[in-house]
Protein backbone atom coordinates (compact mmCIF):
# COMPACT_ATOMS: atom_id res chain seq x y z
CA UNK A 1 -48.00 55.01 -105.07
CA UNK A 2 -47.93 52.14 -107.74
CA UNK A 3 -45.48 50.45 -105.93
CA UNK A 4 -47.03 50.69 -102.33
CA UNK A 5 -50.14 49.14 -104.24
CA UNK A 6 -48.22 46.47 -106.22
CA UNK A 7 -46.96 45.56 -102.64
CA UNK A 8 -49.92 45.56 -101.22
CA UNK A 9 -51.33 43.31 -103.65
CA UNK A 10 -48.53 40.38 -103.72
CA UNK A 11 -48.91 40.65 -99.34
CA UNK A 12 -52.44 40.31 -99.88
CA UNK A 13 -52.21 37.29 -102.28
CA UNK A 14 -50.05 35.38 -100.29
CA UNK A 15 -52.06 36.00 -97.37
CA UNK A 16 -55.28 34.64 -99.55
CA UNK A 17 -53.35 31.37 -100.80
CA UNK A 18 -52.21 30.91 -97.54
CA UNK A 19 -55.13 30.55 -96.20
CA UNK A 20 -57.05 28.61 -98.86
CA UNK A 21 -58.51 25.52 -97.76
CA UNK A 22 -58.02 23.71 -100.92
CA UNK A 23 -54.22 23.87 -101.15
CA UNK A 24 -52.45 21.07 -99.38
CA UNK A 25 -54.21 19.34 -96.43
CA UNK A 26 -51.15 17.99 -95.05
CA UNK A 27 -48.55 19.64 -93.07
CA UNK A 28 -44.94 18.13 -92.96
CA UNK A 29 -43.37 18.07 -89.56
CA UNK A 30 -41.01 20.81 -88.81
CA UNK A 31 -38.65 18.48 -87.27
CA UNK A 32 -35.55 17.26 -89.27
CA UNK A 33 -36.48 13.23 -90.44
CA UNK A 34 -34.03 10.89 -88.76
CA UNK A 35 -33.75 7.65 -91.08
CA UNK A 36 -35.34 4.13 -89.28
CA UNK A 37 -32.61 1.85 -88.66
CA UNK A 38 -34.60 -0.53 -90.78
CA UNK A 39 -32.71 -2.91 -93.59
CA UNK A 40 -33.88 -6.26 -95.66
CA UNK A 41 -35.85 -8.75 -93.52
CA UNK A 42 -36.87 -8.71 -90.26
CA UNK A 43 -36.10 -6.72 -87.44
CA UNK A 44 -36.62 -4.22 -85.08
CA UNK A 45 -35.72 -0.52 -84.49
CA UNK A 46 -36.27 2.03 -81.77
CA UNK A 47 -38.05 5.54 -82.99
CA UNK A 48 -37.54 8.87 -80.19
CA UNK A 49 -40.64 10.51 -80.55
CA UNK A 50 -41.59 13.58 -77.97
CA UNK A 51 -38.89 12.16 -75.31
CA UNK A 52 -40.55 8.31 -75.43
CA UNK A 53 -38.63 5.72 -77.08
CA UNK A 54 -40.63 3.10 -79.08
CA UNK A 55 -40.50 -0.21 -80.70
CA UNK A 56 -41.05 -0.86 -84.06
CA UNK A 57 -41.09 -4.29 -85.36
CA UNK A 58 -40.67 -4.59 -89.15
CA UNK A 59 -40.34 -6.88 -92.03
CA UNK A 60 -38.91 -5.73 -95.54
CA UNK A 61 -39.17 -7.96 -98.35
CA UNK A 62 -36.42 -8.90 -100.42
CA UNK A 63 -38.01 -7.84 -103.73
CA UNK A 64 -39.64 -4.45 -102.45
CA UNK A 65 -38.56 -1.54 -104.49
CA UNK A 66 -39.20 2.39 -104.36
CA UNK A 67 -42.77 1.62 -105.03
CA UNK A 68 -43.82 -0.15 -102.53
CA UNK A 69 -46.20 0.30 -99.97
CA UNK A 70 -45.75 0.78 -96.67
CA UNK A 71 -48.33 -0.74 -94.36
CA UNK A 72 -48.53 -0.38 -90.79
CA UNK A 73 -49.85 -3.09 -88.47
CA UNK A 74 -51.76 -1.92 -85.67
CA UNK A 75 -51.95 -4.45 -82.10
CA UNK A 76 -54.44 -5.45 -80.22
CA UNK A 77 -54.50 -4.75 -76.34
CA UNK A 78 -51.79 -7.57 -75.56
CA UNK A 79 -49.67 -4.81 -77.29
CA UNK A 80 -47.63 -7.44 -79.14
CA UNK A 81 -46.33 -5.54 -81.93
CA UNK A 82 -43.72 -8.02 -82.62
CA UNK A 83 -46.51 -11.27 -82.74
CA UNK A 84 -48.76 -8.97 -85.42
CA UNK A 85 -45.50 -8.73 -87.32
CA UNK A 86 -44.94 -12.16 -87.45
CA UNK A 87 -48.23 -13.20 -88.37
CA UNK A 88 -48.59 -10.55 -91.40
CA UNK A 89 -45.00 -11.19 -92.76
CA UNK A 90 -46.06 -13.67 -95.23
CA UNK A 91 -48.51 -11.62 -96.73
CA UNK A 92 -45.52 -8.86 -96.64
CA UNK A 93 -43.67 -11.03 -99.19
CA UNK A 94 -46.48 -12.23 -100.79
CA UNK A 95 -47.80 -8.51 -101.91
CA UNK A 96 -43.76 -6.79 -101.32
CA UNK A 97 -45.06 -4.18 -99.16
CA UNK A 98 -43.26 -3.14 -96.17
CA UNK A 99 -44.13 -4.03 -92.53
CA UNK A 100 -44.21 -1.43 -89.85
CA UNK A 101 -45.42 -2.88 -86.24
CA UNK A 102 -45.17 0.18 -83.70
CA UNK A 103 -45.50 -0.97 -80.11
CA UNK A 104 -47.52 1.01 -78.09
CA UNK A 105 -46.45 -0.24 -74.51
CA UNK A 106 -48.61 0.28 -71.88
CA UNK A 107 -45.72 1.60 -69.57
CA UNK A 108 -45.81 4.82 -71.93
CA UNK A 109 -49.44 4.68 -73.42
CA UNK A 110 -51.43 2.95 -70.73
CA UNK A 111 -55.09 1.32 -70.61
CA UNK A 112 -57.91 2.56 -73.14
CA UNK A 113 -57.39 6.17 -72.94
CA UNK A 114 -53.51 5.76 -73.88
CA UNK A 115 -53.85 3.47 -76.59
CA UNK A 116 -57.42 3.03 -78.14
CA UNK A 117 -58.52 6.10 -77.63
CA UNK A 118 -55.33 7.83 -79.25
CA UNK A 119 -54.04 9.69 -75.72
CA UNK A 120 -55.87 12.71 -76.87
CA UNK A 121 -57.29 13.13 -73.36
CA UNK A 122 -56.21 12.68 -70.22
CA UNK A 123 -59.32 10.66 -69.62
CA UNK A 124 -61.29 9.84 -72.91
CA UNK A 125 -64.24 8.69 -70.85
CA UNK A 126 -64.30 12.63 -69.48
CA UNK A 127 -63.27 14.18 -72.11
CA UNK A 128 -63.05 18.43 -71.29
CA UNK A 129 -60.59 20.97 -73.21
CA UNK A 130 -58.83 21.28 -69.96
CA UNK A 131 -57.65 17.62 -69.82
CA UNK A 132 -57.05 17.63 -73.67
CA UNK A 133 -53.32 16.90 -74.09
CA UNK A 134 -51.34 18.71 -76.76
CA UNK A 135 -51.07 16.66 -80.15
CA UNK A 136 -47.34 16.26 -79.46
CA UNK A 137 -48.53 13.68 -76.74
CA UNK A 138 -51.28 11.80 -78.81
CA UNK A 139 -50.36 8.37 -79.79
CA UNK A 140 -51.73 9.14 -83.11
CA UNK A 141 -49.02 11.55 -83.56
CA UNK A 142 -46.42 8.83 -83.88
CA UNK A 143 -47.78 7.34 -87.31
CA UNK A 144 -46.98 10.42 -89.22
CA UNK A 145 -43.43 10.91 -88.02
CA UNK A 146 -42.58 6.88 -88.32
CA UNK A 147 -43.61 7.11 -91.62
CA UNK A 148 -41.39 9.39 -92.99
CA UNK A 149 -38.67 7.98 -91.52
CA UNK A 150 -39.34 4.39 -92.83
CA UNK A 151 -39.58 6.23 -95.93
CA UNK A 152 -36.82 8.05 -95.81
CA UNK A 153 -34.63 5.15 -94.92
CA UNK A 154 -35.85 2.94 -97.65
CA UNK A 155 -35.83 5.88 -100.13
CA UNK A 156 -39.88 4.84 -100.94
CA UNK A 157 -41.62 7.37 -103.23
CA UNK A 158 -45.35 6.78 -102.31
CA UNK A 159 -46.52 9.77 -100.12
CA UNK A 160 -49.46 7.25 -98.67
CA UNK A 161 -49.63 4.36 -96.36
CA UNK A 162 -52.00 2.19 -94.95
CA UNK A 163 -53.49 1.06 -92.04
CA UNK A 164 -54.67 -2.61 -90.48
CA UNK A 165 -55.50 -2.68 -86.70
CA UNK A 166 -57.04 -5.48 -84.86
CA UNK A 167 -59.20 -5.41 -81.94
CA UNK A 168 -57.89 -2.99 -79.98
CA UNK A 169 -55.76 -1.48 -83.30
CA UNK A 170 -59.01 -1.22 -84.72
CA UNK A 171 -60.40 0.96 -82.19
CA UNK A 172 -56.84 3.17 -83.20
CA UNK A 173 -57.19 3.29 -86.61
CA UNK A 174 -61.00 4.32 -86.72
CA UNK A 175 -60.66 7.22 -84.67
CA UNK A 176 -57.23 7.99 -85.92
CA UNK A 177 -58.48 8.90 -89.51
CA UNK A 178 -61.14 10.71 -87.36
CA UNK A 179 -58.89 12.69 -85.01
CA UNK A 180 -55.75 12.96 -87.95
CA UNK A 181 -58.20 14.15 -91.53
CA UNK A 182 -54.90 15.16 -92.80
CA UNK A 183 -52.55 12.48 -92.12
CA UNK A 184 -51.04 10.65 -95.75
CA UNK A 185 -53.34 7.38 -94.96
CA UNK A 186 -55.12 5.36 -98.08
CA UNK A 187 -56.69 2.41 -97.58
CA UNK A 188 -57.50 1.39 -94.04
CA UNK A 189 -58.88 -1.66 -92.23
CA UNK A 190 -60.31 -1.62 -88.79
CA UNK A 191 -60.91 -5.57 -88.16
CA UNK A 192 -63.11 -6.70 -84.92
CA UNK A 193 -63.25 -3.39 -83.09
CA UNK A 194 -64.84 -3.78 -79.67
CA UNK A 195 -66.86 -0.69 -79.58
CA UNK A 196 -66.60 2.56 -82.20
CA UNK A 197 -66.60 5.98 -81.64
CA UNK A 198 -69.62 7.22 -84.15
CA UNK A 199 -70.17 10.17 -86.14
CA UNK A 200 -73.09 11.30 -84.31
CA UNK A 201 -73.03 15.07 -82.49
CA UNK A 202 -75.31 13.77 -80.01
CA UNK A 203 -73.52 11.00 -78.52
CA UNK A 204 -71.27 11.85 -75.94
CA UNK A 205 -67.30 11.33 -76.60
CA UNK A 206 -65.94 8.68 -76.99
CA UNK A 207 -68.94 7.00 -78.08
CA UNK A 208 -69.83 9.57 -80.48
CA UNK A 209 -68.93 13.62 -81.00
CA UNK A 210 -70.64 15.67 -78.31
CA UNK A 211 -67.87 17.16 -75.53
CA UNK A 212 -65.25 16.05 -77.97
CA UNK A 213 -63.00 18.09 -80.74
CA UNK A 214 -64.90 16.10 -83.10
CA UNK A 215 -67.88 17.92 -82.85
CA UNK A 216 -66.09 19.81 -85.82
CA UNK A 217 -65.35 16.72 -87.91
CA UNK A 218 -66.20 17.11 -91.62
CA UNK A 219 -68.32 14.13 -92.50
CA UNK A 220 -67.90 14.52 -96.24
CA UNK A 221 -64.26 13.93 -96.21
CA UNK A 222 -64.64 11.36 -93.12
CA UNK A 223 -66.96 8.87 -95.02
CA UNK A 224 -65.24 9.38 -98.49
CA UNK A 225 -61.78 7.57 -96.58
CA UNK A 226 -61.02 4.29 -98.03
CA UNK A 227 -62.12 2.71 -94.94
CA UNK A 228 -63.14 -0.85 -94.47
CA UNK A 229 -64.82 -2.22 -91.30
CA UNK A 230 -64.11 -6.02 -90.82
CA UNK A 231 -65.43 -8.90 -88.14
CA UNK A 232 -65.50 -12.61 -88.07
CA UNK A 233 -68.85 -14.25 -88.24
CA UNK A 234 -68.08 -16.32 -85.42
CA UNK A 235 -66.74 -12.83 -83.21
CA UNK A 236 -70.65 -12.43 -81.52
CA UNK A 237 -69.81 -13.90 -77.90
CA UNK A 238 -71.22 -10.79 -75.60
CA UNK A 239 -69.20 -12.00 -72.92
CA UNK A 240 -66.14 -11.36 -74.91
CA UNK A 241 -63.01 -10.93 -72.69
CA UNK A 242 -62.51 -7.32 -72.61
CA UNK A 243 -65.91 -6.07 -74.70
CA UNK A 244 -67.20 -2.67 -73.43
CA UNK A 245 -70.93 -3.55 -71.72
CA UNK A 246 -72.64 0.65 -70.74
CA UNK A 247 -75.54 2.51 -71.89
CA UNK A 248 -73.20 4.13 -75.00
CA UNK A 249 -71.60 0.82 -75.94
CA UNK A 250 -74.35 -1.62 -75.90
CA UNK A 251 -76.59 1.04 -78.43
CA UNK A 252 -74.06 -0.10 -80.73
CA UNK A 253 -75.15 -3.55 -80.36
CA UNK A 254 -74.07 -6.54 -77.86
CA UNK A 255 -71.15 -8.17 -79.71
CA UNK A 256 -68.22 -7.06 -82.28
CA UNK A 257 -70.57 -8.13 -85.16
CA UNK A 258 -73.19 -5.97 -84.83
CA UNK A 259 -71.41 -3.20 -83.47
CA UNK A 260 -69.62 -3.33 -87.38
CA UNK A 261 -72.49 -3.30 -88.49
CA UNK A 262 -74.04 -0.59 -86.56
CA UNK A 263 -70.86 1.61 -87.07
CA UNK A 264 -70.66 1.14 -90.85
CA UNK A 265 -74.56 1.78 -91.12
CA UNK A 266 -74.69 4.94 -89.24
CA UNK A 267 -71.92 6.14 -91.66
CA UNK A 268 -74.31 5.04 -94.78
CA UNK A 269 -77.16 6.48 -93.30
CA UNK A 270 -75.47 10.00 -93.22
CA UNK A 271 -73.98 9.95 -96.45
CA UNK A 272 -77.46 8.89 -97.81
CA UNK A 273 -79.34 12.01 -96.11
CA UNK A 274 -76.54 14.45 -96.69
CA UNK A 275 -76.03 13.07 -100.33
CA UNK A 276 -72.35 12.53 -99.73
CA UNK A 277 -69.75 10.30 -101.34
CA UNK A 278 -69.74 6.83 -99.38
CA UNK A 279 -66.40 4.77 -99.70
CA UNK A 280 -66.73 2.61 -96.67
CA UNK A 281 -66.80 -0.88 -96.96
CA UNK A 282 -67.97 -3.68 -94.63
CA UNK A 283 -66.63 -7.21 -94.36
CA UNK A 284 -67.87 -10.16 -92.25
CA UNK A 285 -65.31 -13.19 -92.54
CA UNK A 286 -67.02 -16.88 -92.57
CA UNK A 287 -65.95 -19.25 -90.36
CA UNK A 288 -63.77 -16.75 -88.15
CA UNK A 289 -63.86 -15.73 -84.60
CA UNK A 290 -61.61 -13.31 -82.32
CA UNK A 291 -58.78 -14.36 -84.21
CA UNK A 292 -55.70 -12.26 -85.54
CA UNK A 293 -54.74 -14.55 -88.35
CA UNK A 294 -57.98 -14.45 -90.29
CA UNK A 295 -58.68 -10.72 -89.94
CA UNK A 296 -54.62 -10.18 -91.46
CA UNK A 297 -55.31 -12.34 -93.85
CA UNK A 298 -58.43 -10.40 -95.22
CA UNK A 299 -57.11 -7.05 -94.41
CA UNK A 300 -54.10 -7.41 -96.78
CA UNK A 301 -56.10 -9.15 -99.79
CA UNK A 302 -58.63 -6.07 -99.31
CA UNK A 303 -55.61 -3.57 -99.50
CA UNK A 304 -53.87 -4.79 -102.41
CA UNK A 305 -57.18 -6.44 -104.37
């Protein structure tokens, strides 16, 4: 009888720590990790994730060590991985991190819904849970896997990265810390979004929550992220090539400046009522416009500053 208990108890324990929401909040992928075909300086590699093959542009400074960071670089909707590499590999050397550009083509991730709005539905202007895809398919599923195998290639010992997306790589890298609360991010920079999905339960998907899988999103952790929101002064033209102009989009303001603004306020607001940690930032850069250069620049002195 002692022993059936004794049993009992140790099946009953590990059922209990198994299930505790405070152990680890991040799941490695079951999948074995195939080393990048990545070496010192520039390059580029392919990575085979969920039968798509995609490019990653990098740049790996000569000095960087086990320690350093690795920081991905997130395109805007010319999907020119390879320019954003080029343009940030400066500040690569200059702060030794390492440089990971994925391209996100639009032959395999196509328009909005492929690309800036993650691939998480079918149509992300519609969003119902019979067009939601399975994770496998999300383009926010590919950060996780690239990672480890930059860092397995590189033998790197941080178990974070971060995150810089412009324009339309903004839009990714907002609602990928939204849709992916678990992934091994630190410090990320969204710089000149066009439009932002909110945290607000009342706005529909994908300007806010409501008919989304975010309606479940836990604010506390969402607005304690390391996030900063970044435009250029100069980025205010409403007849932007490419800005969003609806009901949903325009509440957020009429140009990428106030829409930062808007979207980093609504997160302060909440945090104030609820009485929750606040760790977003926001950042307007003087003298700058649409431009890729300037928001780079600022993202990378803000991550390693």
């Amino acid at each position: 009888m002692k022993s059936i208990l004794k049993n009992f108890l140790l099946i009953f324990a590990a059922f209990i720590i198994s299930c505790n929401p405070t152990g680890s909040s991040f799941s490695p992928n079951p999948d074995p990790v195939i080393p990048a075909d990545i070496s010192i300086g520039e390059g580029m590699f392919i990575l085979s994730f969920n039968n798509v093959d995609i490019e990653v542009f990098y740049y790996v400074p000569e000095s960087y060590t086990a320690s350093s960071k690795v920081v991905f670089a997130l395109h805007g909707g010319s999907r020119d991985a390879e320019g954003i590499r080029n343009n940030m590999i400066q500040k690569s050397i200059d702060y030794n991190f390492i440089l990971i550009a994925p391209k996100f083509s639009s032959s395999n991730f196509s328009l909005g819904d492929g690309y800036n709005l993650g691939n998480v539905y079918v149509d992300g202007d519609n969003p119902t849970t019979s067009t939601l895809n399975d994770e496998n398919e999300w383009s926010f599923s590919i950060i996780e896997p690239l990672f480890d195998s930059v860092k397995n290639s590189l033998s790197l010992e941080s178990e974070k990265y971060n995150l810089f997306g412009f324009s339309a790589g903004a839009q990714f890298v907002h609602r990928f810390i939204q849709f992916k609360p678990d992934a091994r991010f630190d410090k990320v920079v969204a710089g000149a979004a066009g439009w932002y999905t909110v945290p607000d339960n009342s706005i529909p998907f994908p300007y806010g929550y409501d008919n989304s899988i975010l309606i479940s999103t836990n604010l506390s952790n969402l607005l304690s992220s390391d996030l900063h929101i970044q435009v250029g002064a100069l980025d205010n033209n409403p007849n932007s090539a490419g800005l969003r102009h609806n009901e949903y989009a325009d509440a957020q303001g009429l140009n990428r400046v106030t829409r930062a603004v808007h979207f980093f306020e609504t997160g302060q607001n909440i945090a104030e009522t609820s009485n929750y940690n606040f760790n977003w930032s926001l950042h307007i850069i003087q003298g700058a416009g649409h431009n890729l250069i300037p928001n780079a620049e600022n993202a990378c002195d803000l991550m390693f500053n």
